[in-house]
Protein backbone atom coordinates (compact mmCIF):
# COMPACT_ATOMS: atom_id res chain seq x y z
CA UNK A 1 0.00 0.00 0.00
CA UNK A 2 1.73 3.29 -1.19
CA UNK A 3 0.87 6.65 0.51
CA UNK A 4 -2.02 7.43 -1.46
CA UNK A 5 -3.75 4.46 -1.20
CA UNK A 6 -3.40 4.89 2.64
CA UNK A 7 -4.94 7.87 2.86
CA UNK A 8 -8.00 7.02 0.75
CA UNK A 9 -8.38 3.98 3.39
CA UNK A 10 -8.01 5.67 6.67
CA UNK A 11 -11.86 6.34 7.47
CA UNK A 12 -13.24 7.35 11.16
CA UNK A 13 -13.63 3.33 12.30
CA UNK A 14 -17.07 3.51 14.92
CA UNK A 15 -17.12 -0.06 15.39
CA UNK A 16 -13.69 -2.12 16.31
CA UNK A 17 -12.97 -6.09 17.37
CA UNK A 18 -12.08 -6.70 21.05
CA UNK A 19 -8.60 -8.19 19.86
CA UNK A 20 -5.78 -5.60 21.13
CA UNK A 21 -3.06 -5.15 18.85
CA UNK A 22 0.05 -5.95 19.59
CA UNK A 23 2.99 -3.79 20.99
CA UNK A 24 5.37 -4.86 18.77
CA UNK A 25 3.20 -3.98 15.67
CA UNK A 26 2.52 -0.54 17.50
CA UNK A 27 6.31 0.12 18.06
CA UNK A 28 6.54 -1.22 14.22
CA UNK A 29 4.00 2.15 13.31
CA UNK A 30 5.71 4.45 15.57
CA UNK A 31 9.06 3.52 14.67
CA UNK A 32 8.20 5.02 11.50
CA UNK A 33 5.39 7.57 12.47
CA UNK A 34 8.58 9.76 13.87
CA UNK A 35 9.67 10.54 11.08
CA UNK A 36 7.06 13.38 10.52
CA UNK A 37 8.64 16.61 9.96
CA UNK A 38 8.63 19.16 13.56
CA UNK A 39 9.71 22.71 13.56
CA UNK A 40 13.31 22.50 13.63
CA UNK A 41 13.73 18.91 14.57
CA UNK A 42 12.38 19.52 18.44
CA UNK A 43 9.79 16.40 17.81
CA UNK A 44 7.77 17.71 20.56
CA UNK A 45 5.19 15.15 20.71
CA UNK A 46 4.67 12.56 23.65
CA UNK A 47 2.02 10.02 23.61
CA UNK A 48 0.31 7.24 25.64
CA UNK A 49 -1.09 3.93 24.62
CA UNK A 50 -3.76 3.38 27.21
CA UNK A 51 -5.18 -0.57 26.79
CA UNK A 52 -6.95 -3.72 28.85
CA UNK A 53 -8.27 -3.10 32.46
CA UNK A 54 -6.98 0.71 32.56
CA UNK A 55 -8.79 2.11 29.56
CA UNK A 56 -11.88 -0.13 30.41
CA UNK A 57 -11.90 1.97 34.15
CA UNK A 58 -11.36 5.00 32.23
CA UNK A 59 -13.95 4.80 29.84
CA UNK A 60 -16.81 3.57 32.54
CA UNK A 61 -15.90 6.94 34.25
CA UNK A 62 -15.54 9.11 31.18
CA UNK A 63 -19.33 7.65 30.88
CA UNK A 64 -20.69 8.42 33.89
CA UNK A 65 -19.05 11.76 33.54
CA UNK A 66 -20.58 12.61 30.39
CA UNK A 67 -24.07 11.18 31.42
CA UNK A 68 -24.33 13.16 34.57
CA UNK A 69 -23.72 16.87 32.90
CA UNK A 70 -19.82 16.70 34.34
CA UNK A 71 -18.42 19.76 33.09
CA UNK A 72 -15.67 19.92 30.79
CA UNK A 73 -12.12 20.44 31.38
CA UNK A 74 -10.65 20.34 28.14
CA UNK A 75 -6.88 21.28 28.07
CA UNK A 76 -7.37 22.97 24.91
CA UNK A 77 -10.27 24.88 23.58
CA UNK A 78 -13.41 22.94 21.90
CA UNK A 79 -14.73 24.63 19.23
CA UNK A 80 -18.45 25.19 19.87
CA UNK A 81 -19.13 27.67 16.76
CA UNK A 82 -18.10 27.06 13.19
CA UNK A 83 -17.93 29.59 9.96
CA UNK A 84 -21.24 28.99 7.95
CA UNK A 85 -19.83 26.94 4.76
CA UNK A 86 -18.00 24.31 7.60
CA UNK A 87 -21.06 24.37 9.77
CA UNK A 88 -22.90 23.02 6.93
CA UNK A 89 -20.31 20.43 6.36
CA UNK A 90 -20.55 19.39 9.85
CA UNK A 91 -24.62 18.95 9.66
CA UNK A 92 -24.11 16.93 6.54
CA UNK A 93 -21.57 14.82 7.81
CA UNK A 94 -23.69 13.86 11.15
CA UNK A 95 -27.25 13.48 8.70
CA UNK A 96 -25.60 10.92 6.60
CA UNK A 97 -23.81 8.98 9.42
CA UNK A 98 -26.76 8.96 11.22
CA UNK A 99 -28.64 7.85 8.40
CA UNK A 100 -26.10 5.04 8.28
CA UNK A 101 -26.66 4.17 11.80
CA UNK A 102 -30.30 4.02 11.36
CA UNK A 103 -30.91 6.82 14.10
CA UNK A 104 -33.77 9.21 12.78
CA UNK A 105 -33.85 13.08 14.02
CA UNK A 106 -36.11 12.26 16.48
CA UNK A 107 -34.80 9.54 18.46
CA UNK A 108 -32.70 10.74 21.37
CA UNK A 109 -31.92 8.00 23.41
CA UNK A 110 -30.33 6.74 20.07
CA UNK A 111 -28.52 9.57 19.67
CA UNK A 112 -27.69 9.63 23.49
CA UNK A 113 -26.30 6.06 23.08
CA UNK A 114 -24.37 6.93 19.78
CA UNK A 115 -22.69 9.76 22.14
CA UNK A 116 -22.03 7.48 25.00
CA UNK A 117 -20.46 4.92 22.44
CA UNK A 118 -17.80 7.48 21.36
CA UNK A 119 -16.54 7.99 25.21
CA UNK A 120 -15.88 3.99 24.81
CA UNK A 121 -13.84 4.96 22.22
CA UNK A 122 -16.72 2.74 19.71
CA UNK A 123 -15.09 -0.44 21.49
CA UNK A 124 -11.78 -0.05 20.47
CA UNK A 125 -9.29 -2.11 22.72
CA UNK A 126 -6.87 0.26 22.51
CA UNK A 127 -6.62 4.12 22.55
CA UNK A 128 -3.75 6.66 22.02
CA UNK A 129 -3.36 10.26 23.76
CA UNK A 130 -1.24 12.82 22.16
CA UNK A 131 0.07 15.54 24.52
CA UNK A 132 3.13 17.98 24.95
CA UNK A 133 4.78 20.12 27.23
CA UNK A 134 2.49 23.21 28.54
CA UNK A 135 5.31 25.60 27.95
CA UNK A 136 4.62 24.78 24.41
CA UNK A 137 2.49 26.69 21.75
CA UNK A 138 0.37 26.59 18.26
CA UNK A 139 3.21 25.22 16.36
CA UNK A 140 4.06 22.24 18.60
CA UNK A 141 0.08 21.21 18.72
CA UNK A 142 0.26 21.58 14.75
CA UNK A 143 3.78 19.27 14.87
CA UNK A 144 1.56 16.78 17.24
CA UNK A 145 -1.25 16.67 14.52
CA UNK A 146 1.48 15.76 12.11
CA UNK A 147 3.12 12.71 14.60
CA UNK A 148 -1.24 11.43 14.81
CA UNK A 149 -1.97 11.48 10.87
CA UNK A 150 1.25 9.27 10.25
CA UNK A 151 0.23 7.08 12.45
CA UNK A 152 -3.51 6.81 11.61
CA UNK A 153 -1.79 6.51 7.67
CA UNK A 154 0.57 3.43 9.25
CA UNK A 155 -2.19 1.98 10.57
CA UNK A 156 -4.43 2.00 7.99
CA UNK A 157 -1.46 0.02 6.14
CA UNK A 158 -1.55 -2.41 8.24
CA UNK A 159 -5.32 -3.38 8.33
CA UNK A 160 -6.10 -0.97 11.59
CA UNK A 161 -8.53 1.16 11.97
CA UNK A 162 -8.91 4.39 13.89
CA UNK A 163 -10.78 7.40 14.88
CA UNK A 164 -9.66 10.88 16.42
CA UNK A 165 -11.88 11.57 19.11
CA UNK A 166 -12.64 15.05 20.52
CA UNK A 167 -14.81 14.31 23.53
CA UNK A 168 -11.89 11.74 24.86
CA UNK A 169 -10.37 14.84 25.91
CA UNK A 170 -13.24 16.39 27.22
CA UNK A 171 -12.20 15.46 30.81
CA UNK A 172 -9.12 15.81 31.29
CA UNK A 173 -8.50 15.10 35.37
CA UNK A 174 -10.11 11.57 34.33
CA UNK A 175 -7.69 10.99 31.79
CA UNK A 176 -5.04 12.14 33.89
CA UNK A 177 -5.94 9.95 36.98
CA UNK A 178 -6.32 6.58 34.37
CA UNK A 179 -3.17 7.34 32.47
CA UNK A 180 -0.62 9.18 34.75
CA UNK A 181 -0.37 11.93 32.13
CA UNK A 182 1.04 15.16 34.39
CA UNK A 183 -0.64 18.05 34.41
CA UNK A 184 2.53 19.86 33.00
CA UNK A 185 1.59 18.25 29.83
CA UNK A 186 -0.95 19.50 27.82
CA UNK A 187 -3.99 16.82 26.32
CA UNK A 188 -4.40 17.08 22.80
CA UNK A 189 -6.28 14.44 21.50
CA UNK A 190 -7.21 10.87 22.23
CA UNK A 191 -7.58 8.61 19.01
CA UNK A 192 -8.90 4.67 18.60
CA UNK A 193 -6.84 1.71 17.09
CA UNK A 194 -8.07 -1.45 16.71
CA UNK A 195 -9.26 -3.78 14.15
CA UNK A 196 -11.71 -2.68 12.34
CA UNK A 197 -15.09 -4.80 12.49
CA UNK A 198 -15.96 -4.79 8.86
CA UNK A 199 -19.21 -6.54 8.72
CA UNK A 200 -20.62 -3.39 10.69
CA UNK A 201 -22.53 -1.23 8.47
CA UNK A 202 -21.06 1.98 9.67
CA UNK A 203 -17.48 1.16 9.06
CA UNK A 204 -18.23 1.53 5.27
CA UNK A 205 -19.59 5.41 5.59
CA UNK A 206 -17.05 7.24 3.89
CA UNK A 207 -17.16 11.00 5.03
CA UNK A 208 -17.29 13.38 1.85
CA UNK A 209 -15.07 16.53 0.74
CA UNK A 210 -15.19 19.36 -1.33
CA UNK A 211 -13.66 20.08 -4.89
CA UNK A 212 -10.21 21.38 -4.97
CA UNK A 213 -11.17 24.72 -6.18
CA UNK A 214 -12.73 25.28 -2.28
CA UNK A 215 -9.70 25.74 -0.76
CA UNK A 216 -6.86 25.95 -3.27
CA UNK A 217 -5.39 29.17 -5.04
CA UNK A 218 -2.90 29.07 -8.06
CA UNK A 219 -1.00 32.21 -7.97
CA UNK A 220 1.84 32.79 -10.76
């Protein structure tokens, strides 16, 4: 699988197998996921692989957190308002995975459930947390982003699956109690891996994007 082929096969996996993967194919995907570029070399990135009993503790408290009205203590800022042309995108996206799912507008404690499934990280038996030093700023959280696509791509090569997932960072004194992240570091982003279940409808929705001319400008 070449580089392009990758990224047309890494999708947002909502439905994973209980088998773990194993450390030695992780360390095989990081070994190479450091090699994405950093300003200057200073590879700021740290991350945690969080599996088995700890991340099953973690996630039935990251539940009861979320069903209870907890409030949020995200390390960095959730976006809660979007420009109109990506707010649309963002109501399209949920309409047709919902459609998918087979949850209609209506049906809350569907849509409740669908929410509570994404603090379980969809089932995945493993899940990843990217964070970095406090001290650090913009640049070193856009370095971090560039660490977690190479290894969603690296995964994907390797018949994984995964899925970035904002509200796993929602709460982030849980996190830090499960995981032994400090509180010097700052929480970026939690993401499943796993193997994909593939006979589950909703691991075939493929999210859509816009025609080149949206976003790209040829100057000469």
């Amino acid at each position: 699988m070449n580089v392009a082929e990758a990224l047309w096969e890494r999708r947002s996996v909502r439905a994973f197998l209980k088998d773990p993967v194993p450390q030695e194919t992780l360390e095989e995907i990081f070994l190479s996921a450091v090699r994405a570029p950093s300003w200057g070399n200073t590879q700021p990135w740290k991350w945690t692989v969080v599996g088995g009993k700890t991340l099953q503790a973690m996630v039935e408290e990251l539940v009861v957190r979320a069903a209870t009205g907890g409030h949020p203590q995200a390390d960095i800022e959730i976006p809660r308002e979007w420009p109109e042309a990506l707010n649309t995108r963002y109501k399209e996206n949920g309409k047709k995975l919902f459609g998918v799912l087979g949850i209609g507008r209506e049906e809350k404690e569907k849509r409740t459930a669908h929410s509570m499934n994404m603090f379980r990280f969809f089932g995945a038996p493993q899940a990843i947390y990217f964070h970095i030093d406090k001290s650090l700023g913009t640049y070193s959280i856009f370095d971090a982003g560039l660490l977690a696509q190479s290894i969603a791509l690296l995964a994907a090569e390797k018949g994984l699956g995964t899925c970035f997932l904002a509200v796993s960072v929602l709460f982030s004194d849980v996190v830090r109690r499960h995981t032994g992240i400090p509180e010097s570091d700052r929480i970026i982003i939690g993401m499943a891996i796993g193997y994909p279940d593939r006979d589950t409808p909703v691991n075939h929705f493929r999210s859509e994007r816009e025609p080149l001319e949206t976003f790209v400008r040829w100057v000469s």
